[in-house]
PDB file of N, CA and C in Angstrom:
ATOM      1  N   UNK A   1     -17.150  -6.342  -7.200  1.00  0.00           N
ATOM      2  CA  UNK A   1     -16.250  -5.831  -8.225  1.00  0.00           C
ATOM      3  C   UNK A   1     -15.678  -4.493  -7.778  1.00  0.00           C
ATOM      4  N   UNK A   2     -14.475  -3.832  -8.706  1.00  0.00           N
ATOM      5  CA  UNK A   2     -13.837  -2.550  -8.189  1.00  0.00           C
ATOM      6  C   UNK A   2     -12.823  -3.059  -6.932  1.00  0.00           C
ATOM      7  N   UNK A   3     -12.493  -1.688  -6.549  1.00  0.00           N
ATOM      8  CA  UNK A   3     -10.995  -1.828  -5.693  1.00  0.00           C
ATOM      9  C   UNK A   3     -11.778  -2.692  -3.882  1.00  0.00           C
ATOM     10  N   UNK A   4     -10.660  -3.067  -3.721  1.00  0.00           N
ATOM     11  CA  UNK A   4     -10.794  -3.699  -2.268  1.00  0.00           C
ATOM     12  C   UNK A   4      -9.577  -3.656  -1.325  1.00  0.00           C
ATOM     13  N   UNK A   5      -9.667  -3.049  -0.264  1.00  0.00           N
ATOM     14  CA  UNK A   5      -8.976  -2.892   0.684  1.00  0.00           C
ATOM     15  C   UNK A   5      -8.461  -4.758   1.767  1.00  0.00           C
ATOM     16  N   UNK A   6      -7.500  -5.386   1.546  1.00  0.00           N
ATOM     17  CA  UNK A   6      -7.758  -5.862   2.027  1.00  0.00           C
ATOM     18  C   UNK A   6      -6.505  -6.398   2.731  1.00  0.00           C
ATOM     19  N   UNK A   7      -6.206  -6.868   4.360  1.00  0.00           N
ATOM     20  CA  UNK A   7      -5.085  -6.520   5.427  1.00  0.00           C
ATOM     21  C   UNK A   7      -4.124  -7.472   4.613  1.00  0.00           C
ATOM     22  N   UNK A   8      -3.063  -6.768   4.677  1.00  0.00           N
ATOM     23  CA  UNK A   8      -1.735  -7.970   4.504  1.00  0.00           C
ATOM     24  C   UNK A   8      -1.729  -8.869   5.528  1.00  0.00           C
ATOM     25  N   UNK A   9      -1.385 -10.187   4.778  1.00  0.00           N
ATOM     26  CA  UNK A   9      -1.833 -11.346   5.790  1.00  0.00           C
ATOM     27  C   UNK A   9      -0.459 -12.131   5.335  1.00  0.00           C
ATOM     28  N   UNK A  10      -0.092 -13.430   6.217  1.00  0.00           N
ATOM     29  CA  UNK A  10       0.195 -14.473   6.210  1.00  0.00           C
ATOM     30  C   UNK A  10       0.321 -14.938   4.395  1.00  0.00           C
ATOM     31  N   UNK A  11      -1.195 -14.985   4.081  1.00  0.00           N
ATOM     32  CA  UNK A  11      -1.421 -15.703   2.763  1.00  0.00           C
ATOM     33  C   UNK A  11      -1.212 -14.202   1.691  1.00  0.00           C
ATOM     34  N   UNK A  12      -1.088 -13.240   1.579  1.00  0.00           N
ATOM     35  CA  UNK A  12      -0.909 -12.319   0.733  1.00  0.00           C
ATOM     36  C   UNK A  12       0.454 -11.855   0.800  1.00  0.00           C
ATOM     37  N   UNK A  13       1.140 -11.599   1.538  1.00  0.00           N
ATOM     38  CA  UNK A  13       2.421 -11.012   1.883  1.00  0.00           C
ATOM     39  C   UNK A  13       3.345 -11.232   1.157  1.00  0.00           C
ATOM     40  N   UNK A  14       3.521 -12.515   0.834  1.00  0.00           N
ATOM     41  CA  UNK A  14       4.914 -12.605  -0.234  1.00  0.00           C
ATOM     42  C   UNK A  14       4.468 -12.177  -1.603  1.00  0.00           C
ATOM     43  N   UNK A  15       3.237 -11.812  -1.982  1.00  0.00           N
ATOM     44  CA  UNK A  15       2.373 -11.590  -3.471  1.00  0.00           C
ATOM     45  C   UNK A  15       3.157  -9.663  -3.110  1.00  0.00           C
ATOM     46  N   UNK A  16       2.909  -9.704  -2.008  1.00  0.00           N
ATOM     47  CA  UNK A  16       2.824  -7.992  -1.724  1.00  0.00           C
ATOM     48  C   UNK A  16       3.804  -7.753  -1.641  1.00  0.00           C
ATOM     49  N   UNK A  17       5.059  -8.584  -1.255  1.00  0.00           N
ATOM     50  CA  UNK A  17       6.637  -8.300  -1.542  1.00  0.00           C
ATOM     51  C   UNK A  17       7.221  -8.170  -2.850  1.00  0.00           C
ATOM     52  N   UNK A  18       6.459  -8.586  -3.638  1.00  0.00           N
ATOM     53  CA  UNK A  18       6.903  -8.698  -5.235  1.00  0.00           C
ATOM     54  C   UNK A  18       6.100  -7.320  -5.821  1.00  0.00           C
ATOM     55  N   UNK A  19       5.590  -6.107  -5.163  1.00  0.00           N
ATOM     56  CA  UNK A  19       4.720  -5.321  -6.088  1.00  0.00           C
ATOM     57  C   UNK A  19       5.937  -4.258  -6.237  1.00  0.00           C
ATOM     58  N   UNK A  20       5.820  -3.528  -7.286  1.00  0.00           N
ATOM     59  CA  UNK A  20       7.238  -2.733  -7.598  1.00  0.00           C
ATOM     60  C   UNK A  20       6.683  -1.504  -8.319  1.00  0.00           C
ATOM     61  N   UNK A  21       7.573  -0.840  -8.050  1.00  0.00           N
ATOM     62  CA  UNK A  21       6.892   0.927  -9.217  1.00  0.00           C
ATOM     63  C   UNK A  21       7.977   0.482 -10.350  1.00  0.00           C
ATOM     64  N   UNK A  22       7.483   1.778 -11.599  1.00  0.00           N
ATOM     65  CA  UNK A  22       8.464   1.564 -12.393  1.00  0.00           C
ATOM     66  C   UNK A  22      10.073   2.370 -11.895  1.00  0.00           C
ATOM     67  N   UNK A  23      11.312   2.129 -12.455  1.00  0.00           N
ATOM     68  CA  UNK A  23      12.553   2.286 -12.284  1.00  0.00           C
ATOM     69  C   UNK A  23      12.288   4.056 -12.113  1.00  0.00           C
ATOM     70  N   UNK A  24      11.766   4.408 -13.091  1.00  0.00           N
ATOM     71  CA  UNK A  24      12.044   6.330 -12.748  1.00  0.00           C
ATOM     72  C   UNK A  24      10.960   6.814 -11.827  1.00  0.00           C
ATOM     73  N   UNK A  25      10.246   6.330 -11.314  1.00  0.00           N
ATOM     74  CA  UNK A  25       9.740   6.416 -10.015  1.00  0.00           C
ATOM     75  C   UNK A  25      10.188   6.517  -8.496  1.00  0.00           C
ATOM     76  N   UNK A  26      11.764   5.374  -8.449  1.00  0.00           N
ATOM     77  CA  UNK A  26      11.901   5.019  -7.373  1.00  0.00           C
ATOM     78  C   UNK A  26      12.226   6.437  -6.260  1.00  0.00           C
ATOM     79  N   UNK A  27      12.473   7.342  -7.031  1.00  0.00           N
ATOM     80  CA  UNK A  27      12.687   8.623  -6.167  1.00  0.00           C
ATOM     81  C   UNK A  27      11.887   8.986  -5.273  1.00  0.00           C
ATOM     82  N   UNK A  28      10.179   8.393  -5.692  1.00  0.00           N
ATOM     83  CA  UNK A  28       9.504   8.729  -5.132  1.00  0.00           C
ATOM     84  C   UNK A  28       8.710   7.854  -4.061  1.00  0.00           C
ATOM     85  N   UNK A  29       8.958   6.274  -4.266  1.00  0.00           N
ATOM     86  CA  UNK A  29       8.792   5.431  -3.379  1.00  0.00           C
ATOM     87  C   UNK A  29       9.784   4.394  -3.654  1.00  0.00           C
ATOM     88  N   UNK A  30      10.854   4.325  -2.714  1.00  0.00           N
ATOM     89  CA  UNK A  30      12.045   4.244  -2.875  1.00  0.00           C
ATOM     90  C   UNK A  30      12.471   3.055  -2.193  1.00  0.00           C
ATOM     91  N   UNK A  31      11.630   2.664  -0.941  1.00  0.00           N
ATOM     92  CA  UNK A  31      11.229   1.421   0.079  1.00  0.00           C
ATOM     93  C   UNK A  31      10.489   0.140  -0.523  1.00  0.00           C
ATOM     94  N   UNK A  32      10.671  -0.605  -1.010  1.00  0.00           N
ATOM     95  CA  UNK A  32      10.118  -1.620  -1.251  1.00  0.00           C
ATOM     96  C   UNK A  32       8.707  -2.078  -0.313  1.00  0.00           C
ATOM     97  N   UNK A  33       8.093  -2.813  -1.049  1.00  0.00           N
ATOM     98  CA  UNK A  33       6.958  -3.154  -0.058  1.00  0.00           C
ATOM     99  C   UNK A  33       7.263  -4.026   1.731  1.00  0.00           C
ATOM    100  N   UNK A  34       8.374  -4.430   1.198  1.00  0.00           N
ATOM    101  CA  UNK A  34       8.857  -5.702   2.907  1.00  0.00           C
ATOM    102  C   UNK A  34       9.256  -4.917   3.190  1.00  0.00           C
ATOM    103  N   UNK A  35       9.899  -3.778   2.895  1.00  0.00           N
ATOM    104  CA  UNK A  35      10.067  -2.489   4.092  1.00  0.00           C
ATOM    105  C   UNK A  35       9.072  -2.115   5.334  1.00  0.00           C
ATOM    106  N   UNK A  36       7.930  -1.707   4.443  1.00  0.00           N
ATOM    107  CA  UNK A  36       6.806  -1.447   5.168  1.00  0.00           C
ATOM    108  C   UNK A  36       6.352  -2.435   5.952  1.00  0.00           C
ATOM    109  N   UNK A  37       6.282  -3.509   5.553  1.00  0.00           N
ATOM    110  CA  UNK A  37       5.612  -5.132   6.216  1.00  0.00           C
ATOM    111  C   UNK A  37       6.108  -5.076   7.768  1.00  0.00           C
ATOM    112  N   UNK A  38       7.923  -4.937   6.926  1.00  0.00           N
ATOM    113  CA  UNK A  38       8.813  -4.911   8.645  1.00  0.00           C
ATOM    114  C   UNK A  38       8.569  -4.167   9.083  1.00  0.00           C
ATOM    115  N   UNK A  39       8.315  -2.929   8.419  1.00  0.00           N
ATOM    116  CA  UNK A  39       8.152  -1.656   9.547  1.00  0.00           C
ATOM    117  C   UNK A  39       7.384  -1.694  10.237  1.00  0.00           C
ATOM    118  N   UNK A  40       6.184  -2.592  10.023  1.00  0.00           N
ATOM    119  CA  UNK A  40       4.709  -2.295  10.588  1.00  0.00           C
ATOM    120  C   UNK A  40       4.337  -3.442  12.180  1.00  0.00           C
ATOM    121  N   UNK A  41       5.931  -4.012  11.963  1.00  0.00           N
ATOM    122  CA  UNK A  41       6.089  -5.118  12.877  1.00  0.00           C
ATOM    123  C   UNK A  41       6.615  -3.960  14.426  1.00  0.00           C
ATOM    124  N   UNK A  42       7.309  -3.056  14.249  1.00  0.00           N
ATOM    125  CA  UNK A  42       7.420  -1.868  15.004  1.00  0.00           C
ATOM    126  C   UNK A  42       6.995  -0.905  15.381  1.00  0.00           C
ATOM    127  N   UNK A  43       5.803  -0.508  14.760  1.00  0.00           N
ATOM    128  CA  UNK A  43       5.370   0.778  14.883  1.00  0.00           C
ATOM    129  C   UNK A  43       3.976   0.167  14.671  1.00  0.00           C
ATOM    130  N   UNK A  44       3.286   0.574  15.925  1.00  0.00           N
ATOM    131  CA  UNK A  44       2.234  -0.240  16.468  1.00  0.00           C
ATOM    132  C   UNK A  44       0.973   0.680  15.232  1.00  0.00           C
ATOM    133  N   UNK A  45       1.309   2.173  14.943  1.00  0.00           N
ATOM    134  CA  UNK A  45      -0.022   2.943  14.394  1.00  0.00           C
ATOM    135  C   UNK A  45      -0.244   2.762  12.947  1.00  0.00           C
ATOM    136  N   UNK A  46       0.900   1.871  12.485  1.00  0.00           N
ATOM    137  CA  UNK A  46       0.551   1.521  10.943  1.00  0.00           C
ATOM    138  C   UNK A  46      -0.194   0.312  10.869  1.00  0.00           C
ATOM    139  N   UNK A  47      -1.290   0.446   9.724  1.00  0.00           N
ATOM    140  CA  UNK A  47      -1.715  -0.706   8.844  1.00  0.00           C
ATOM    141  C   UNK A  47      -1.620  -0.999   7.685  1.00  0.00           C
ATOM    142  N   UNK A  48      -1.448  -1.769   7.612  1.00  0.00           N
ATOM    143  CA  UNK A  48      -1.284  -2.493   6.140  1.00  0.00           C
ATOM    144  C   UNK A  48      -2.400  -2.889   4.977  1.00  0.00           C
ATOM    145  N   UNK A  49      -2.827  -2.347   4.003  1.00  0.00           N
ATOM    146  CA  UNK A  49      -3.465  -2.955   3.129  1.00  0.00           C
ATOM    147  C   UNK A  49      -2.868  -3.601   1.693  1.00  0.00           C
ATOM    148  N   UNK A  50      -3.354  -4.582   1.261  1.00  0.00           N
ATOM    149  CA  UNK A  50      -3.014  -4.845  -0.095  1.00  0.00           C
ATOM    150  C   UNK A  50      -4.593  -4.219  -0.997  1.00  0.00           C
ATOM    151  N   UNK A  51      -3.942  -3.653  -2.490  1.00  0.00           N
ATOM    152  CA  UNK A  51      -5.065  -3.227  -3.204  1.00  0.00           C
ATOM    153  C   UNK A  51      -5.460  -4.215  -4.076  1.00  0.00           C
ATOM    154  N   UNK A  52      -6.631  -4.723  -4.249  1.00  0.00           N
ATOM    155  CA  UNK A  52      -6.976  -5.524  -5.222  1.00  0.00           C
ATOM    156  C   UNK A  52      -8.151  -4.599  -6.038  1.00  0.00           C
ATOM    157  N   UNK A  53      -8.187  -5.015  -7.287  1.00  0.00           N
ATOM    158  CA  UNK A  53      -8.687  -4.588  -8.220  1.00  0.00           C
ATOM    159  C   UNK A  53      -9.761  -6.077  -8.619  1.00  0.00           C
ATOM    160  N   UNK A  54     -10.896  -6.602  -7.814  1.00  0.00           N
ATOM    161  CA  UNK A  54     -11.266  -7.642  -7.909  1.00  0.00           C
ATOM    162  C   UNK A  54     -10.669  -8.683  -7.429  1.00  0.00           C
ATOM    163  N   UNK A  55      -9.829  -9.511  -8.017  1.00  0.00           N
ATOM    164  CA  UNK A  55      -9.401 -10.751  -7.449  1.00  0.00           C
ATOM    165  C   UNK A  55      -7.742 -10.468  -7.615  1.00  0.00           C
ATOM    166  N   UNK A  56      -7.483  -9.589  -8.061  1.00  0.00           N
ATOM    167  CA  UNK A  56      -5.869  -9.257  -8.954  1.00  0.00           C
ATOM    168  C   UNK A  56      -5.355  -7.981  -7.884  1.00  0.00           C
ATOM    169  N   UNK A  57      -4.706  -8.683  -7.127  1.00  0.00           N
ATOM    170  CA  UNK A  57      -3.595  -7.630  -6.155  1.00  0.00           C
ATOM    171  C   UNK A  57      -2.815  -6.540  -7.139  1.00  0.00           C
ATOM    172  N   UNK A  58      -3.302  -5.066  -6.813  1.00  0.00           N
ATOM    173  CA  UNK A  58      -2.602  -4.099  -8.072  1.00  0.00           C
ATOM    174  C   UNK A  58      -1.527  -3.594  -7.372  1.00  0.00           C
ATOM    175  N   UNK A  59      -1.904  -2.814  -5.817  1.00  0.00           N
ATOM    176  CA  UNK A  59      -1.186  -2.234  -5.359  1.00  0.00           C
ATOM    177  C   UNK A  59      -0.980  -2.563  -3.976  1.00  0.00           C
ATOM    178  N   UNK A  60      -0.332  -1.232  -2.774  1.00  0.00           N
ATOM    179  CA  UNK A  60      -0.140  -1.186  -1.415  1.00  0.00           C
ATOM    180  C   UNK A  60      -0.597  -0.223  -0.853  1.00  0.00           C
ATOM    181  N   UNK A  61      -0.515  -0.391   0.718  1.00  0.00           N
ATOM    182  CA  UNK A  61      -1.048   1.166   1.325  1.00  0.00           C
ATOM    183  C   UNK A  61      -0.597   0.734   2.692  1.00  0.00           C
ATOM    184  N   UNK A  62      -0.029   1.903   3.353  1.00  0.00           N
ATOM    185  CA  UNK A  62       0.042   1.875   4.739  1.00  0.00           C
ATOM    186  C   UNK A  62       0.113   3.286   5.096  1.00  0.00           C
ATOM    187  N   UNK A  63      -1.251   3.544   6.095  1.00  0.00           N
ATOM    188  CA  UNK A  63      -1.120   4.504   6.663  1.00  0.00           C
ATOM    189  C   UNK A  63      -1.619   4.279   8.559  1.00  0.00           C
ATOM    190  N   UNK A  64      -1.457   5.615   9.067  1.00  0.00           N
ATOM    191  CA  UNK A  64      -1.398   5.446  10.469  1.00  0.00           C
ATOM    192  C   UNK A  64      -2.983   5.832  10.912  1.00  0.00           C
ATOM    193  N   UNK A  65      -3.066   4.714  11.895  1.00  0.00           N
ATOM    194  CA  UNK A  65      -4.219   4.420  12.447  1.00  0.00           C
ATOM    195  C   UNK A  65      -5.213   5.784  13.653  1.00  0.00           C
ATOM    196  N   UNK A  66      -3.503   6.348  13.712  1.00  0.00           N
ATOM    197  CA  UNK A  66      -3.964   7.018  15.044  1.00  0.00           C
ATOM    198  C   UNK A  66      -3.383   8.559  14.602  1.00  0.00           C
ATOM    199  N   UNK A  67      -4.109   9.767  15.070  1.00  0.00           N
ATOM    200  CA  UNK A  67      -4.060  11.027  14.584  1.00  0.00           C
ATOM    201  C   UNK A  67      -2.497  11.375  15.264  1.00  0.00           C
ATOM    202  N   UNK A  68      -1.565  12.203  14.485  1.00  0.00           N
ATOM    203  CA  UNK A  68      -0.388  12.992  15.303  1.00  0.00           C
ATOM    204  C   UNK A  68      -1.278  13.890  16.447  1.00  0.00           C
ATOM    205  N   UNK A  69      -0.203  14.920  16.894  1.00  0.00           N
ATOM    206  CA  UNK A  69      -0.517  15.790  17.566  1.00  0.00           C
ATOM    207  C   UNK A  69      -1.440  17.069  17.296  1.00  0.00           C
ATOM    208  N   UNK A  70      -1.344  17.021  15.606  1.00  0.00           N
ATOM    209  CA  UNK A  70      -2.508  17.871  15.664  1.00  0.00           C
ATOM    210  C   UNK A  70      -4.066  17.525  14.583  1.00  0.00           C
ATOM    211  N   UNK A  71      -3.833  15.715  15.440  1.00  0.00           N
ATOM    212  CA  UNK A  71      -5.310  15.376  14.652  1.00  0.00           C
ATOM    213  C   UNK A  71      -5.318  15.487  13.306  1.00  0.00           C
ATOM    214  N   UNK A  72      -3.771  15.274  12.533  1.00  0.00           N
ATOM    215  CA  UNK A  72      -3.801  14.327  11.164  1.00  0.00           C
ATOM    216  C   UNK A  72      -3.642  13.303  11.194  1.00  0.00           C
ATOM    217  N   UNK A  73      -4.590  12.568  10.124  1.00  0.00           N
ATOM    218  CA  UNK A  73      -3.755  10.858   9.988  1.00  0.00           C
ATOM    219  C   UNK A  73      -3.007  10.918   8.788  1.00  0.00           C
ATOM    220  N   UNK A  74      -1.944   9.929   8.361  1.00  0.00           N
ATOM    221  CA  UNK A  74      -0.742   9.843   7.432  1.00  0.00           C
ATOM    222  C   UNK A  74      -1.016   8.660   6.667  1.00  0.00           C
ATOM    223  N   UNK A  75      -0.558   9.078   5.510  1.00  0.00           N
ATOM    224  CA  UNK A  75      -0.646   7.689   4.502  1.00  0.00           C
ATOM    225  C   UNK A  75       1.497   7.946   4.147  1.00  0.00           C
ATOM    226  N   UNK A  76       1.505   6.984   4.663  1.00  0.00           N
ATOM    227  CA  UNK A  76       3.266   7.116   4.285  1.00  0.00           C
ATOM    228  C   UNK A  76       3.598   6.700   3.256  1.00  0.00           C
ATOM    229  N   UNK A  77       2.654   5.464   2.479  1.00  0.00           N
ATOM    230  CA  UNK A  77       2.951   4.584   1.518  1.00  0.00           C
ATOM    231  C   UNK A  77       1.721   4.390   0.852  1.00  0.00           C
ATOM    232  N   UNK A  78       1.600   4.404  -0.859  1.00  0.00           N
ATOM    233  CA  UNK A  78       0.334   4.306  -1.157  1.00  0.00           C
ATOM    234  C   UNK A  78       1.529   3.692  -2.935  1.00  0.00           C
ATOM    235  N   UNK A  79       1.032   2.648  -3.107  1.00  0.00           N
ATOM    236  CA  UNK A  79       1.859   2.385  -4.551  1.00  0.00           C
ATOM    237  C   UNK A  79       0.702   1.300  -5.290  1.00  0.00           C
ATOM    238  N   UNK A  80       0.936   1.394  -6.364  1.00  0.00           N
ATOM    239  CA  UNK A  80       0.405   0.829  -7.215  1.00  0.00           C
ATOM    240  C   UNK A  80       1.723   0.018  -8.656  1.00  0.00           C
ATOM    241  N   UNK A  81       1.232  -1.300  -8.556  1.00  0.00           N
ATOM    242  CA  UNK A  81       2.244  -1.622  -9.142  1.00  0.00           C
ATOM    243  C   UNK A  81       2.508  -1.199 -10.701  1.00  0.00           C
ATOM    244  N   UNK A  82       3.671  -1.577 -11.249  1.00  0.00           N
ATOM    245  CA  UNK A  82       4.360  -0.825 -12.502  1.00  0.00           C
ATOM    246  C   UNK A  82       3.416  -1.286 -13.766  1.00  0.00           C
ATOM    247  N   UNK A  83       2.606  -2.470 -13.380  1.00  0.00           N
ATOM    248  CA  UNK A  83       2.047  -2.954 -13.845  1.00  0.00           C
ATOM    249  C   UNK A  83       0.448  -2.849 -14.581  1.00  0.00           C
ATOM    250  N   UNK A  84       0.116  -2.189 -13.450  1.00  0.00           N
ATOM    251  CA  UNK A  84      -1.402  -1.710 -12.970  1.00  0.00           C
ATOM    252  C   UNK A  84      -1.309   0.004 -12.976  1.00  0.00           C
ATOM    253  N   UNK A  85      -0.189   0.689 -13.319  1.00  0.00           N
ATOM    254  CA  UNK A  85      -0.837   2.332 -13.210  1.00  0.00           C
ATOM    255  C   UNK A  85      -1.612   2.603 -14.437  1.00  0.00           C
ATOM    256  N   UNK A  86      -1.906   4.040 -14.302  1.00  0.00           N
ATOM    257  CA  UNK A  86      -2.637   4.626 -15.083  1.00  0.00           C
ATOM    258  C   UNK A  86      -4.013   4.138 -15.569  1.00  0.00           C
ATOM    259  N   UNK A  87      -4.507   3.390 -14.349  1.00  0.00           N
ATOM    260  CA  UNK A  87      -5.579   2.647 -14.149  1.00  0.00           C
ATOM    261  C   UNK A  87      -6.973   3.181 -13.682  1.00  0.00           C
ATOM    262  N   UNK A  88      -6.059   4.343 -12.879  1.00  0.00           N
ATOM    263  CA  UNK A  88      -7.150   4.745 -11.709  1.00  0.00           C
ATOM    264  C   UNK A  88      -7.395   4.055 -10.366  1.00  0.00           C
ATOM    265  N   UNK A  89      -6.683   2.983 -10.381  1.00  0.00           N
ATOM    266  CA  UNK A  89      -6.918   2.295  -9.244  1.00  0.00           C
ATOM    267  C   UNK A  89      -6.156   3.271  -8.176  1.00  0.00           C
ATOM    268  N   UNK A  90      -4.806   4.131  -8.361  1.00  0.00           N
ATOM    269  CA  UNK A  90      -4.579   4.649  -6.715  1.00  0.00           C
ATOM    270  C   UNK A  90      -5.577   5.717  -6.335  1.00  0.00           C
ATOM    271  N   UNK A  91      -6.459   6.549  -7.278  1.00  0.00           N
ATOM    272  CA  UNK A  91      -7.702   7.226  -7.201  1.00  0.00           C
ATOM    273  C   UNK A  91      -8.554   6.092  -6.190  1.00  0.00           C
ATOM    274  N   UNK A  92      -8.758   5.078  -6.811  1.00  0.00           N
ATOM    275  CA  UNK A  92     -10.180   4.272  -6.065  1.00  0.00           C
ATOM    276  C   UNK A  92      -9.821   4.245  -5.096  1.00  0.00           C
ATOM    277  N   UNK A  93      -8.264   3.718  -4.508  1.00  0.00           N
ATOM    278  CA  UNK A  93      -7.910   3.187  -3.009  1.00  0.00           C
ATOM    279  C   UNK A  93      -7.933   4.301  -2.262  1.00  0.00           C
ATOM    280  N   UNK A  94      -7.630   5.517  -2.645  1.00  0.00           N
ATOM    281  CA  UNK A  94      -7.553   7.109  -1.703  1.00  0.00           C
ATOM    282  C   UNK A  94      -9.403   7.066  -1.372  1.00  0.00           C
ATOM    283  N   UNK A  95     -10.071   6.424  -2.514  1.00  0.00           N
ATOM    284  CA  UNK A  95     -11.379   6.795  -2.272  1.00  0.00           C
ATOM    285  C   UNK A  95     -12.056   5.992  -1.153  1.00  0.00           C
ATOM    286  N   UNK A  96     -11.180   4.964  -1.165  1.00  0.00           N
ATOM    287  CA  UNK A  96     -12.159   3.588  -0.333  1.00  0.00           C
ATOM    288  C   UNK A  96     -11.509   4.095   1.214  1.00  0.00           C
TER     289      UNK A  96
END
């Protein structure tokens, strides 16, 4: 039970293309989720997670695998759908 990290796949991906923020949000994640999917087809240091909340896909996450130059790693994308905020779930996924 609780949040689960788990890789965008084949069988999750089109579930993970449909996750959306609400409309006065978009300022702040502004890329849709198949943005990232494609992006991650290019840029070898991103991974992909989908967030599940048990069995129920809430949110997304992609951050980079490998430290910049001065030994940070990056979360570029971290969303939770319009559906699922104020849940606490993007708390759990920062936690996991």
């Amino acid at each position: 039970m609780g949040i689960n990290l788990m890789p965008v796949s084949n069988q999750n991906r089109y579930e993970c293309s449909k996750l959306k923020v609400k409309p006065e949000q978009l300022n702040v994640f502004p890329a849709p989720v198949v943005y990232w999917i494609a992006e991650s087809k290019f840029v070898d240091d991103f991974e992909l997670r989908a967030v599940y909340w048990d069995s129920d896909l809430v949110g997304f996450i992609a951050y980079c695998k490998i430290p910049d130059e001065n030994g940070n790693y990056w979360i570029p994308a971290l969303m939770i759908d319009e559906k699922h905020q104020s849940k606490g779930y993007g708390k759990a996924a920062m936690k996991k």
